[in-house]
PDB file of N, CA and C in Angstrom:
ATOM      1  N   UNK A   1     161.787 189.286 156.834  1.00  0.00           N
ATOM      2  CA  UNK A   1     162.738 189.450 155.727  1.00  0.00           C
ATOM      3  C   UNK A   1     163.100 190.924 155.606  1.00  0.00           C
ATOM      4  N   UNK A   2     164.631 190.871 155.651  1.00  0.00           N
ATOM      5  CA  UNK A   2     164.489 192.350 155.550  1.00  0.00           C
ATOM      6  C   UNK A   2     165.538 192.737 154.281  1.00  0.00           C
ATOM      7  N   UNK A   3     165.634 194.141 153.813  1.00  0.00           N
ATOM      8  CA  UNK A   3     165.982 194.677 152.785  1.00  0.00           C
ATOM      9  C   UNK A   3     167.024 195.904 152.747  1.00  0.00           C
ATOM     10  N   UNK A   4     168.521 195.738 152.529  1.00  0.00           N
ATOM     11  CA  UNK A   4     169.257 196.271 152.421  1.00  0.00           C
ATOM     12  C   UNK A   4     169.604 196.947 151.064  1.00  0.00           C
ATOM     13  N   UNK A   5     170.173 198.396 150.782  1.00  0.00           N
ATOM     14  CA  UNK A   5     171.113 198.862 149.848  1.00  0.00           C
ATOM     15  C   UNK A   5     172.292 198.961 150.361  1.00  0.00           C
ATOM     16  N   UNK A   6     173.378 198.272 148.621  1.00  0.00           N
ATOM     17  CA  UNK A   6     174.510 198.494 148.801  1.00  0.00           C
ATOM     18  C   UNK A   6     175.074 199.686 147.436  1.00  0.00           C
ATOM     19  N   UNK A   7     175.645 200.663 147.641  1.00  0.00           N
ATOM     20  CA  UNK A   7     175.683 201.095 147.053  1.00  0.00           C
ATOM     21  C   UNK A   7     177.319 201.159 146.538  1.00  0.00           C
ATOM     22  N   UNK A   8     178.142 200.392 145.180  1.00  0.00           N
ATOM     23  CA  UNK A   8     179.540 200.322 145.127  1.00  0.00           C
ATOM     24  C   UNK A   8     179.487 201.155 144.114  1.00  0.00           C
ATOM     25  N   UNK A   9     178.753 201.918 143.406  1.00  0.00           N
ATOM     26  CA  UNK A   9     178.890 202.584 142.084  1.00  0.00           C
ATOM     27  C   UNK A   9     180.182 203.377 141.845  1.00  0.00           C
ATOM     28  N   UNK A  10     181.094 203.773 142.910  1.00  0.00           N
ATOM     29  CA  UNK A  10     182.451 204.269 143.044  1.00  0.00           C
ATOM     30  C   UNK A  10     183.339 203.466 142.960  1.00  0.00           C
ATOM     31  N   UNK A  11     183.185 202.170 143.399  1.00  0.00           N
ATOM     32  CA  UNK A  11     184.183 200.935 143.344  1.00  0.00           C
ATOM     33  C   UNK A  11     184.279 200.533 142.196  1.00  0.00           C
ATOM     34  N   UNK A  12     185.830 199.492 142.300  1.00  0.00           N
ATOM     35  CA  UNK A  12     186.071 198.761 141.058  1.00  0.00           C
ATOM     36  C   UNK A  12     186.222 197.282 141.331  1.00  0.00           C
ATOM     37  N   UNK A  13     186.610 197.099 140.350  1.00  0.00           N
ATOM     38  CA  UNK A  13     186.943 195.390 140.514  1.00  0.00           C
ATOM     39  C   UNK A  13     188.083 195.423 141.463  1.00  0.00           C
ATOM     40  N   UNK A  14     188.620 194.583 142.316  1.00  0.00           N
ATOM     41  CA  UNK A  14     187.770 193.366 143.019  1.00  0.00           C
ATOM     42  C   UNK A  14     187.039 193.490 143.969  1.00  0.00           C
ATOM     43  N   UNK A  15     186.997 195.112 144.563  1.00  0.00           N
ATOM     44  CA  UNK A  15     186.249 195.337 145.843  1.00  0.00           C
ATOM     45  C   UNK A  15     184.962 195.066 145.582  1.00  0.00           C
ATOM     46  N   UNK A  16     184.488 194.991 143.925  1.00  0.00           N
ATOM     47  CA  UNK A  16     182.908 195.587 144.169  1.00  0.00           C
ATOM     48  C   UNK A  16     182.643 194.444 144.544  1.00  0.00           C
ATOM     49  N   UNK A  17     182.987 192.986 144.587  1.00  0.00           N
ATOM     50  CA  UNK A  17     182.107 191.788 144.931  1.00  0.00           C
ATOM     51  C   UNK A  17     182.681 191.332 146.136  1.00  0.00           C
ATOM     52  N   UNK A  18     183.713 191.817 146.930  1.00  0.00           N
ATOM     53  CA  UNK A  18     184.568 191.584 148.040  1.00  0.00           C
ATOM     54  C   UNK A  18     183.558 192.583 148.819  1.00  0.00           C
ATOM     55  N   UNK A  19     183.453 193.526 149.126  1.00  0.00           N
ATOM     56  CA  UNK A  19     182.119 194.769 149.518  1.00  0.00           C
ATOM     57  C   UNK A  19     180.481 194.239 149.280  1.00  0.00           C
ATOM     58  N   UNK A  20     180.610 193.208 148.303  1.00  0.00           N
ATOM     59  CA  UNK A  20     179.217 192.570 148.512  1.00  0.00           C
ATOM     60  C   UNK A  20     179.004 191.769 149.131  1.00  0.00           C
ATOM     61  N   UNK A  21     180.205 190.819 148.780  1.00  0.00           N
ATOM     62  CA  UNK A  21     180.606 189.820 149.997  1.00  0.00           C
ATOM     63  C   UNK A  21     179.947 189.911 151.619  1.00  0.00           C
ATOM     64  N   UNK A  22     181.280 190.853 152.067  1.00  0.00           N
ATOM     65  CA  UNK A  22     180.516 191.303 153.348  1.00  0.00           C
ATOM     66  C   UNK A  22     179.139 191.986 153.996  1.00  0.00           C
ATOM     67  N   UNK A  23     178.556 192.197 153.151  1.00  0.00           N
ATOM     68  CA  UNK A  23     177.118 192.691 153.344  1.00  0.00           C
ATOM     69  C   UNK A  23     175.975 191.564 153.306  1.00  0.00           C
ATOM     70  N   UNK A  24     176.673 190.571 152.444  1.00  0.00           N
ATOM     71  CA  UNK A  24     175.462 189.323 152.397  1.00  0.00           C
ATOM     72  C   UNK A  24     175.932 188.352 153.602  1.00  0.00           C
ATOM     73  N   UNK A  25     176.977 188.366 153.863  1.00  0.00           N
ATOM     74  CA  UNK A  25     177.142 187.515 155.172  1.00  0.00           C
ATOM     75  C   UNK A  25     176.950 188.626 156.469  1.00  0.00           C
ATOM     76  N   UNK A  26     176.458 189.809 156.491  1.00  0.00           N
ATOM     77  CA  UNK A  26     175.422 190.164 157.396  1.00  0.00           C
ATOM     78  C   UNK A  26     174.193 189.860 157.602  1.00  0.00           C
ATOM     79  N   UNK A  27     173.850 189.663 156.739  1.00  0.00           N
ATOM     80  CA  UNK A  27     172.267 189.420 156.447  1.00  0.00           C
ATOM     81  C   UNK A  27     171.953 187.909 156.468  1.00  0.00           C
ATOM     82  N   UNK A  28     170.402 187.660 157.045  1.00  0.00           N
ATOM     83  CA  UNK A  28     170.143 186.540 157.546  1.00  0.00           C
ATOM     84  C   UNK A  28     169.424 185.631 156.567  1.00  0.00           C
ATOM     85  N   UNK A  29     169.326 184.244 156.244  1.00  0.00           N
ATOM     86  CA  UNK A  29     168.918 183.415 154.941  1.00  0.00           C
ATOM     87  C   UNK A  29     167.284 184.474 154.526  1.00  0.00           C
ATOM     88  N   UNK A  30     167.334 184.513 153.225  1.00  0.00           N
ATOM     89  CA  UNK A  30     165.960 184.800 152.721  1.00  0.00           C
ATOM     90  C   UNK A  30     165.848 186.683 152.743  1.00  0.00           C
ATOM     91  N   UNK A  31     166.390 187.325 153.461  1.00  0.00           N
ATOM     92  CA  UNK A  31     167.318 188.619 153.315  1.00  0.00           C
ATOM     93  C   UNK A  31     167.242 188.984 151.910  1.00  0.00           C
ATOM     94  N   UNK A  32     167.168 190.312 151.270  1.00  0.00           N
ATOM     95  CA  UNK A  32     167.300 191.148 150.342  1.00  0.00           C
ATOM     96  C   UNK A  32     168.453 191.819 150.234  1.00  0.00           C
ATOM     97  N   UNK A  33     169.188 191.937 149.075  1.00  0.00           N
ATOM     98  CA  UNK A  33     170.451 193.130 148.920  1.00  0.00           C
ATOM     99  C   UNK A  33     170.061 193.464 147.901  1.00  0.00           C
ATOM    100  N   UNK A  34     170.455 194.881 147.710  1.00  0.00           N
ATOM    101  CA  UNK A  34     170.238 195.698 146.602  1.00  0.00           C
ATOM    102  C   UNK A  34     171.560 196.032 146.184  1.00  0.00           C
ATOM    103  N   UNK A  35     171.797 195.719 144.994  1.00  0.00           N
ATOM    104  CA  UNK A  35     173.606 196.239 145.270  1.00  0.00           C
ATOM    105  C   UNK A  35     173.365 197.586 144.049  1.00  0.00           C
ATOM    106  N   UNK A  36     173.942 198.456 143.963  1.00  0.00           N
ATOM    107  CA  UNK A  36     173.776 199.764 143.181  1.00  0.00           C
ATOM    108  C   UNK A  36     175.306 199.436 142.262  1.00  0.00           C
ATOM    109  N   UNK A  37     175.671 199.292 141.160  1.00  0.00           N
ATOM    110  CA  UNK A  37     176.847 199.314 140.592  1.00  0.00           C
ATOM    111  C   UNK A  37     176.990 199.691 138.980  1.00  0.00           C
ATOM    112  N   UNK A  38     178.215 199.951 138.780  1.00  0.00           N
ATOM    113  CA  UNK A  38     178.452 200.576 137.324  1.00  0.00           C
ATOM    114  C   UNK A  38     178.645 199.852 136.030  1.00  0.00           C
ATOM    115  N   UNK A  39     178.347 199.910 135.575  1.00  0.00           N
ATOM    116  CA  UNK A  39     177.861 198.751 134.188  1.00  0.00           C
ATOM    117  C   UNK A  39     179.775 198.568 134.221  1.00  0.00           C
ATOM    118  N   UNK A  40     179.765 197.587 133.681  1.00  0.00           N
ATOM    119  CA  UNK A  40     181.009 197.373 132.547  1.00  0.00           C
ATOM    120  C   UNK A  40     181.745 196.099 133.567  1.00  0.00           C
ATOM    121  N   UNK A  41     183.021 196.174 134.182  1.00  0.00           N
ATOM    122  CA  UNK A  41     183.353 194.667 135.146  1.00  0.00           C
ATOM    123  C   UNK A  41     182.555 194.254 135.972  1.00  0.00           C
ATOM    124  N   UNK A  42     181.873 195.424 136.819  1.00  0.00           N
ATOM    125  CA  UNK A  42     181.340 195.444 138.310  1.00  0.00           C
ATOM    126  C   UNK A  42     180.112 194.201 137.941  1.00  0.00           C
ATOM    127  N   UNK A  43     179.501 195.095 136.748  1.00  0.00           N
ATOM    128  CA  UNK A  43     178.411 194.552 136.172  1.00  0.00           C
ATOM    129  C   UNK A  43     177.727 193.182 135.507  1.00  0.00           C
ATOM    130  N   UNK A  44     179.268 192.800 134.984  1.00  0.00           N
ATOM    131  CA  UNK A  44     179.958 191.535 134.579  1.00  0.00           C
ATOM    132  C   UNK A  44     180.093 190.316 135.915  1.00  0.00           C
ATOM    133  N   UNK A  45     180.626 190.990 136.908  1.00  0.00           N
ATOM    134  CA  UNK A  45     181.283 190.062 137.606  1.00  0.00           C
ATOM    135  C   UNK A  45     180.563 189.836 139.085  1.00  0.00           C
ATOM    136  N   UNK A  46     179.932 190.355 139.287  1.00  0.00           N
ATOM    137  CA  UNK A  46     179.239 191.150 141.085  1.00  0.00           C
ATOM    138  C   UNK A  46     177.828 189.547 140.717  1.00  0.00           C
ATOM    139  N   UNK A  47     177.049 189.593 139.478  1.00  0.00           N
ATOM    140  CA  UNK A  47     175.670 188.961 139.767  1.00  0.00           C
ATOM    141  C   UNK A  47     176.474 187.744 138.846  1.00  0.00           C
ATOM    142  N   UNK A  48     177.433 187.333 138.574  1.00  0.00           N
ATOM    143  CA  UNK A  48     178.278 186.386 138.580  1.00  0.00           C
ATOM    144  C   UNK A  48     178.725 185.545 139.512  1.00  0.00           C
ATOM    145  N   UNK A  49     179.225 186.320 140.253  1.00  0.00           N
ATOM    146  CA  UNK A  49     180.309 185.872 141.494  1.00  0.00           C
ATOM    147  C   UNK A  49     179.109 185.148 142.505  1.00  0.00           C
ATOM    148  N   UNK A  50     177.935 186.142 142.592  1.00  0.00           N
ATOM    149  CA  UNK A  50     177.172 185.889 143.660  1.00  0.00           C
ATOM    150  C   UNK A  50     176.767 184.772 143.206  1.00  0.00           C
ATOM    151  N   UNK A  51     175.874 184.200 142.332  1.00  0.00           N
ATOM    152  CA  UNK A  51     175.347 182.679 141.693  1.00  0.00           C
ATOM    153  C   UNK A  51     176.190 181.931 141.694  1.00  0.00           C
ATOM    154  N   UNK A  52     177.743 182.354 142.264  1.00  0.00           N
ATOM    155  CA  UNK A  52     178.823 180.997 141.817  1.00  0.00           C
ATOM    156  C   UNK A  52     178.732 180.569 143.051  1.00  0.00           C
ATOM    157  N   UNK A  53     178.770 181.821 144.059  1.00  0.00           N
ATOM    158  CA  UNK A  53     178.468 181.680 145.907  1.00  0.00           C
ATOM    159  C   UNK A  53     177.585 180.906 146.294  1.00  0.00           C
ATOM    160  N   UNK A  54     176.230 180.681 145.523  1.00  0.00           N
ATOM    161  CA  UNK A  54     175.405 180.005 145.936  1.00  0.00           C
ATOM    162  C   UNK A  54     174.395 181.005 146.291  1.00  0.00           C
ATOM    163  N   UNK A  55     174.338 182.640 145.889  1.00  0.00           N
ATOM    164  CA  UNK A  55     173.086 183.557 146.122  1.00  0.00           C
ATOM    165  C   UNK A  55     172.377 183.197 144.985  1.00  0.00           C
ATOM    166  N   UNK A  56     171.224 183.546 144.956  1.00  0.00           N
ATOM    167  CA  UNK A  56     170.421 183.714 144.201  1.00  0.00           C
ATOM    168  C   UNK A  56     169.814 185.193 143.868  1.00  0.00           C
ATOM    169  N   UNK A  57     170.253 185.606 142.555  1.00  0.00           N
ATOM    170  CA  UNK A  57     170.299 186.889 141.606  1.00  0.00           C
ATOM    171  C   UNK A  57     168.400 186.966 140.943  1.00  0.00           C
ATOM    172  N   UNK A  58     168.055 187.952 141.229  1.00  0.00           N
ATOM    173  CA  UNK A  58     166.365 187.402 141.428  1.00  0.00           C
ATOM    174  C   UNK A  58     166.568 188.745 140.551  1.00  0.00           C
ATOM    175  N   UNK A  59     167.181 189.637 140.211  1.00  0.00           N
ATOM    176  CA  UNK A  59     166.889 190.392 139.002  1.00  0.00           C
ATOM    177  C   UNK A  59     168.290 191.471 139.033  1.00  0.00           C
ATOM    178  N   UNK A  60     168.735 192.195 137.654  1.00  0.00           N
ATOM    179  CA  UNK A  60     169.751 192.899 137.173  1.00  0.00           C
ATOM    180  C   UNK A  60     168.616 193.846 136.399  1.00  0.00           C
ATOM    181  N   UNK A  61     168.371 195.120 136.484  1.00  0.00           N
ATOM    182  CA  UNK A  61     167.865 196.027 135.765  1.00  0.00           C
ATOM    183  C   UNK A  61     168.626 197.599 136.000  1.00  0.00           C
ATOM    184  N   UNK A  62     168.702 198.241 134.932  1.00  0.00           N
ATOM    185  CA  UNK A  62     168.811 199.671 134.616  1.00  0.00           C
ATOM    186  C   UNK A  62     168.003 200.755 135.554  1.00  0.00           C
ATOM    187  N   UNK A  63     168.970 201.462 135.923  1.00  0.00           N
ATOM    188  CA  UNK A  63     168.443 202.552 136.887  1.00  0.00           C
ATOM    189  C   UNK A  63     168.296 203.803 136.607  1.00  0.00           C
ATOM    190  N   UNK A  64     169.595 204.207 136.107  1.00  0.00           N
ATOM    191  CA  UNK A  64     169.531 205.508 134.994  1.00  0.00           C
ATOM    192  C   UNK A  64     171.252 205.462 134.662  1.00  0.00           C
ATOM    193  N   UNK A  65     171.647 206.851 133.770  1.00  0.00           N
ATOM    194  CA  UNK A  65     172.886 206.722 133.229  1.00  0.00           C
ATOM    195  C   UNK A  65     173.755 205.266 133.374  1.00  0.00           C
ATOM    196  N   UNK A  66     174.312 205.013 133.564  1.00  0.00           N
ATOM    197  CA  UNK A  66     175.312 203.828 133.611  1.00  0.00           C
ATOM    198  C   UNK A  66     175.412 202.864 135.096  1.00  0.00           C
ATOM    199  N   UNK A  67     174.351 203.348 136.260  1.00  0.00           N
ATOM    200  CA  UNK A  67     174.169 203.018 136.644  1.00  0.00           C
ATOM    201  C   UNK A  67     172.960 201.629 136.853  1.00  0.00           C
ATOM    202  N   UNK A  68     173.065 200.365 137.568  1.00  0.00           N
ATOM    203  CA  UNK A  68     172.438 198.971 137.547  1.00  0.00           C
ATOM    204  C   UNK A  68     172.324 198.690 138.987  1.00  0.00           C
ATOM    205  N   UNK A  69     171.013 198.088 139.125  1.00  0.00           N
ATOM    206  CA  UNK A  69     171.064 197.312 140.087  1.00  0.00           C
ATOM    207  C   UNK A  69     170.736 195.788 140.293  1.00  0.00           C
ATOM    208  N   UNK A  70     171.108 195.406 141.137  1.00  0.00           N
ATOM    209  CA  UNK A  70     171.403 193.892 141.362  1.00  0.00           C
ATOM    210  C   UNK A  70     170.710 193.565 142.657  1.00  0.00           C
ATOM    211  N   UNK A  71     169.626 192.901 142.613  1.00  0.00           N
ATOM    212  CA  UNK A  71     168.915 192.267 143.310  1.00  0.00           C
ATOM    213  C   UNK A  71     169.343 190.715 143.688  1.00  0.00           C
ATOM    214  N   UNK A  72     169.548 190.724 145.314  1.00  0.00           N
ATOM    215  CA  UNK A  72     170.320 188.950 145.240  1.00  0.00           C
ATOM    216  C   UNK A  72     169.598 189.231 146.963  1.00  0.00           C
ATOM    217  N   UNK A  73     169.315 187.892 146.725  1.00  0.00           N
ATOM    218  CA  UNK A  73     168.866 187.036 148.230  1.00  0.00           C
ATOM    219  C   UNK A  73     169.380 186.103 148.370  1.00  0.00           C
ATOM    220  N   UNK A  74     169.785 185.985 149.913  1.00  0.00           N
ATOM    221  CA  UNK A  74     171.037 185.489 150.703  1.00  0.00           C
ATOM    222  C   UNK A  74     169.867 184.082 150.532  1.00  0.00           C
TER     223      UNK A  74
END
């Protein structure tokens, strides 16, 4: 099992989950992503989108300033 960072904290909506997109269909079933992103749509919509995909969002926690991360296995 292995363990990737994605880091979109510069991105906006719609790339940030289109950019996650492609990183989880690199990665092989049971795979780790770390996605790094900025509270407010990204934040809203990224550990959304992924559970609608069929990932599984295994945790959303605070990193520092306005920055979040998003834990999802493929």
């Amino acid at each position: 099992m292995a363990t990737k960072t994605l880091d979109i904290t510069k991105e906006h909506c719609p790339m940030t989950f289109v950019k996650t997109k492609i990183e989880l269909s690199k990665l092989s079933p049971g795979d780790i992503l770390e996605v790094l992103l900025a509270e407010g749509e990204p934040l809203d919509n990224v550990p959304r989108n992924a559970k609608e995909q069929g990932y599984n969002v295994l945790s959303v926690e605070h990193v520092e300033g306005t920055t979040h991360k998003v834990i999802i296995k493929k």
